[in-house]
C-alpha atoms as a PDB file:
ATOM      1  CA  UNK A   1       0.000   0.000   0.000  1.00  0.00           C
ATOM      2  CA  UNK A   2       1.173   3.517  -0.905  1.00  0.00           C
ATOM      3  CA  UNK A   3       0.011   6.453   0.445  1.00  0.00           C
ATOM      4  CA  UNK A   4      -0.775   9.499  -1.706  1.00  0.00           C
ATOM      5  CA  UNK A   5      -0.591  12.740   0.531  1.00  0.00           C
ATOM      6  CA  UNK A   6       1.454  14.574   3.198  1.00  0.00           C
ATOM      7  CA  UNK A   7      -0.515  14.239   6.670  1.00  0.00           C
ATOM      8  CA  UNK A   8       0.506  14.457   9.967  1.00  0.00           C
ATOM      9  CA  UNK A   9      -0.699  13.377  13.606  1.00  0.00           C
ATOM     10  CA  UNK A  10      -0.024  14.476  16.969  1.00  0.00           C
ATOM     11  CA  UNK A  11       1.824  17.654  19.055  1.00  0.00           C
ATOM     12  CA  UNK A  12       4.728  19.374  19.977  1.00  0.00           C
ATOM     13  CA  UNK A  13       3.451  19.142  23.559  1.00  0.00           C
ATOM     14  CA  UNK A  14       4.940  17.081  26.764  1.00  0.00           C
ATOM     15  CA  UNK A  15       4.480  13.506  26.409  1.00  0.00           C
ATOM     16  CA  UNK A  16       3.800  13.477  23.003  1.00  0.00           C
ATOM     17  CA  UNK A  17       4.927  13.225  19.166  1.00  0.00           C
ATOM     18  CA  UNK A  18       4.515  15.116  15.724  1.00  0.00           C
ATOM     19  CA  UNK A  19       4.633  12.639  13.116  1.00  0.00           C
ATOM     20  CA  UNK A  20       4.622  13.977   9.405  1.00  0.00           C
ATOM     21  CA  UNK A  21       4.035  11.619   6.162  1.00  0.00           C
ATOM     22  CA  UNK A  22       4.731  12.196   2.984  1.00  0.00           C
ATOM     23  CA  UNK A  23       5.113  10.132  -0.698  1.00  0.00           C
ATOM     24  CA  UNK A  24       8.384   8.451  -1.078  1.00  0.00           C
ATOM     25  CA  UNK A  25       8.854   8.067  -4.818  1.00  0.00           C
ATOM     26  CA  UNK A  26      12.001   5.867  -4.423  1.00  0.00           C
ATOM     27  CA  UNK A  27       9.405   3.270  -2.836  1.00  0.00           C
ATOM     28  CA  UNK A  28      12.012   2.986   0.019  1.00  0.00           C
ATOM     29  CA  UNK A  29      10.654   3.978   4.160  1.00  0.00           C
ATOM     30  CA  UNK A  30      12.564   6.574   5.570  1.00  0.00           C
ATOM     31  CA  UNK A  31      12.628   7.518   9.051  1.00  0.00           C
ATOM     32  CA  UNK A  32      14.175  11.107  10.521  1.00  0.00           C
ATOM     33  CA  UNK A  33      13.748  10.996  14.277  1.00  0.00           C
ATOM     34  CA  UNK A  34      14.064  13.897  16.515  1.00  0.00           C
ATOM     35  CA  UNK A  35      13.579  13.140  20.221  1.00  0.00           C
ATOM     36  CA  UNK A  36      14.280  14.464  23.652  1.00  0.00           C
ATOM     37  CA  UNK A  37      14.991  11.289  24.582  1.00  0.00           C
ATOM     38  CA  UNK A  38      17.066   9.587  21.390  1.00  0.00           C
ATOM     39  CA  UNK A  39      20.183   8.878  23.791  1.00  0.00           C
ATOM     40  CA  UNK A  40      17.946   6.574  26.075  1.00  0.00           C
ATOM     41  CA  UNK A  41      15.156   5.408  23.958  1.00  0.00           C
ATOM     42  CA  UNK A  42      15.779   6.310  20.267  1.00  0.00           C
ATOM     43  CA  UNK A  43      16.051   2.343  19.253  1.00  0.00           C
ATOM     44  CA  UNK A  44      12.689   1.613  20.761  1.00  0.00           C
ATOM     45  CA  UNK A  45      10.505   4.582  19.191  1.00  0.00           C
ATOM     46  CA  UNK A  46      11.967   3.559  15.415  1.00  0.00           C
ATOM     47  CA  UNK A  47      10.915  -0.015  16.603  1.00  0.00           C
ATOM     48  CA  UNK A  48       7.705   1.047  17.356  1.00  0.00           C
ATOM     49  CA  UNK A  49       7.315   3.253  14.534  1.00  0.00           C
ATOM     50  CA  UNK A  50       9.164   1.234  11.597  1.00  0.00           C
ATOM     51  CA  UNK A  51       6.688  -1.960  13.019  1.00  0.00           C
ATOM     52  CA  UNK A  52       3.549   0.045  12.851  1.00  0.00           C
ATOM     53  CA  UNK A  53       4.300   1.124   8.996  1.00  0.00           C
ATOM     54  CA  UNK A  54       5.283  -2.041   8.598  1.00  0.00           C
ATOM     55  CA  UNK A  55       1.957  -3.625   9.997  1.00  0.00           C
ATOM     56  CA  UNK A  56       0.013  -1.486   7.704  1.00  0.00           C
ATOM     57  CA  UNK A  57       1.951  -2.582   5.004  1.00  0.00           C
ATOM     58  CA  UNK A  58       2.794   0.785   3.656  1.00  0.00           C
ATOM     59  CA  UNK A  59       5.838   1.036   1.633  1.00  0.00           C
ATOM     60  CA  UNK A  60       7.406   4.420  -0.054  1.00  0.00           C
ATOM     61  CA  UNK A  61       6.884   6.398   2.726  1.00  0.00           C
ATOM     62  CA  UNK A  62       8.928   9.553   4.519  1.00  0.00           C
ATOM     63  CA  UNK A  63       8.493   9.845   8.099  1.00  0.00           C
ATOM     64  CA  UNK A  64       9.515  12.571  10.198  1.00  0.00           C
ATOM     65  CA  UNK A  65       9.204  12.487  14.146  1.00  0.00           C
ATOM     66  CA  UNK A  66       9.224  14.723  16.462  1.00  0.00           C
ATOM     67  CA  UNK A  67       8.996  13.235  19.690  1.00  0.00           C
ATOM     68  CA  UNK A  68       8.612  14.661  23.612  1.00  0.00           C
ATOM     69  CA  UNK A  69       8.612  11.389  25.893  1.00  0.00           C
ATOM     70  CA  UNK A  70       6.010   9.540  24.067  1.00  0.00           C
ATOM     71  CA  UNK A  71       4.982   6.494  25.300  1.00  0.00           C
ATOM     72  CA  UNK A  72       5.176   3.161  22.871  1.00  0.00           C
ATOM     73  CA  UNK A  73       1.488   3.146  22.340  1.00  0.00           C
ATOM     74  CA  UNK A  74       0.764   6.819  21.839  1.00  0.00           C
ATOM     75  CA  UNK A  75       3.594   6.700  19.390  1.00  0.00           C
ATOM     76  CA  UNK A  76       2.366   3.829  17.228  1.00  0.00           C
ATOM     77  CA  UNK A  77      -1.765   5.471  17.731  1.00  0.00           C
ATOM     78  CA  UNK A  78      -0.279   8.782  15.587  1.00  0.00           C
ATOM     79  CA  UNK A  79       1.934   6.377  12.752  1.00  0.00           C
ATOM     80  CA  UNK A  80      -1.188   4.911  12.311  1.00  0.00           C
ATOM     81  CA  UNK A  81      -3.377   7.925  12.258  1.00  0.00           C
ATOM     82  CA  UNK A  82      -0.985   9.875   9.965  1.00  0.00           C
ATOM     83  CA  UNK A  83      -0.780   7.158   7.225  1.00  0.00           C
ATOM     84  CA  UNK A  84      -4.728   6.393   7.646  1.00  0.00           C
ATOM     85  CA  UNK A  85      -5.182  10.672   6.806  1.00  0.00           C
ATOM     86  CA  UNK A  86      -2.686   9.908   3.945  1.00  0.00           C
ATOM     87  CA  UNK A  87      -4.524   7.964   2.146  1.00  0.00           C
END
């Protein structure tokens, strides 16, 4: 599945995440992660995101995230609500 807009989900406030979408062309996922906590937990939230995208079977996505102490399941809730707008 490809999606066919740019879309986002989420905030800039405490505890939660910005994520953008847009059309990859290349057909290729790319992830750019900003986070206030990438030293500690920066492996986990591309898990959790990369798995969610992954789950939906999307493929030629970009992803940007912008994250402020999400937690796993709020983070995968706005993957999955910015891809489902980007349709």
């Amino acid at each position: 599945m490809r999606i066919t807009k740019i879309a986002k989900a989420g905030t800039l406030e405490s505890n939660d995440i910005l994520i953008m979408v847009r059309p990859n062309d290349s057909g290729k996922i790319e992830l750019d992660l900003e986070s206030i906590v990438m030293q500690q937990f920066g492996d986990v939230i591309k898990e959790v995101i990369l798995h969610k995208v992954e789950e939906m079977g999307v493929e030629g996505i970009v992803i940007k995230a912008q994250d402020k102490g999400a937690l796993d399941y709020t983070i995968a809730a706005r993957v999955e609500t910015a891809i489902t707008r980007a349709m």
